[in-house]
Protein backbone atom coordinates (compact mmCIF):
# COMPACT_ATOMS: atom_id res chain seq x y z
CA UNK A 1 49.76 109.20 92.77
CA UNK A 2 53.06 110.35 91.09
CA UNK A 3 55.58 107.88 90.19
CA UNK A 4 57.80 108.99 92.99
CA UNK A 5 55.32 108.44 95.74
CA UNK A 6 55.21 105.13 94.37
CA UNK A 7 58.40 104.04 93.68
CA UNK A 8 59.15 105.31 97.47
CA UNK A 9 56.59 103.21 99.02
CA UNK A 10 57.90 99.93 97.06
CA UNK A 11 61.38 100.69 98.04
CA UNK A 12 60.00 101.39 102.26
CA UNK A 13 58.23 98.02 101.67
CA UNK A 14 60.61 95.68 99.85
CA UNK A 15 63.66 97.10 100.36
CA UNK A 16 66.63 97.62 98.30
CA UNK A 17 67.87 94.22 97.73
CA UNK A 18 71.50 95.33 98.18
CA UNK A 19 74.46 93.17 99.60
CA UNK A 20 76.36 93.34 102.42
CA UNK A 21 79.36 95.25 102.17
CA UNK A 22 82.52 94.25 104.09
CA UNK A 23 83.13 95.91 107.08
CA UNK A 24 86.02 98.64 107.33
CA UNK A 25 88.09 99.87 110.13
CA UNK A 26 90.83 102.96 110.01
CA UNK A 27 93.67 100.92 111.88
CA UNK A 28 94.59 97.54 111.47
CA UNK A 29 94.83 96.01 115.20
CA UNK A 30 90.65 97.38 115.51
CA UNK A 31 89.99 95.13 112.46
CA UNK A 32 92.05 92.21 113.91
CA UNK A 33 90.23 92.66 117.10
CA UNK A 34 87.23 92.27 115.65
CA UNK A 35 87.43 89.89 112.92
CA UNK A 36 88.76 87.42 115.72
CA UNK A 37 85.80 87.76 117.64
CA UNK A 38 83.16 87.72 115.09
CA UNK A 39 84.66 85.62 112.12
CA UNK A 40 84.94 81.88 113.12
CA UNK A 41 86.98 80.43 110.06
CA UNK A 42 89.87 82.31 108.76
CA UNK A 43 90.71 85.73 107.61
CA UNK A 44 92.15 88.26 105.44
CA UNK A 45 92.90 92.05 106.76
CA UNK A 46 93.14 94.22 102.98
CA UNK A 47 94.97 97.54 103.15
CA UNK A 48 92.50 99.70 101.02
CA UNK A 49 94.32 103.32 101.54
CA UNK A 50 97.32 103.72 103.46
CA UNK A 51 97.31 107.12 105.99
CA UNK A 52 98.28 110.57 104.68
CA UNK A 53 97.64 114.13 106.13
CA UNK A 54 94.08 114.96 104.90
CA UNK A 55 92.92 111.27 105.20
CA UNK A 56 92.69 108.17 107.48
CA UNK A 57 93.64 104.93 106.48
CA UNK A 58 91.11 102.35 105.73
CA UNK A 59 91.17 98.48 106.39
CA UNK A 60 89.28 95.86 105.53
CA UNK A 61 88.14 92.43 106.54
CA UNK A 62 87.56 89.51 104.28
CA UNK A 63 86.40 86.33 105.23
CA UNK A 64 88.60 83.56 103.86
């Protein structure tokens, strides 16, 4: 077998051993929404790109 047949089946079987990444919203009351219902302890909404013409804005939530 080549080595990319092979390096795809180990990836399909073990995975990527990636992290989590946060979870982002584009508005601010959808993250707070959520992050109240899911998120048990406190939190922290981050402003990661504020709204302009060609894109939306982006918002994160951090658990504190």
């Amino acid at each position: 077998m080549s080595v990319h047949i092979k390096k795809r089946e180990r990836v399909i079987k073990n995975g990527r051993n990636r992290k989590r990444r946060p979870k982002t919203f584009d508005s601010e009351e959808k993250a707070k929404v959520w992050a109240q219902s899911n998120i048990k302890s406190g939190f922290e909404i981050v402003t990661l790109r504020q709204a302009t013409e060609s894109k939306k804005a982006k918002v994160r939530v951090i658990p504190v």
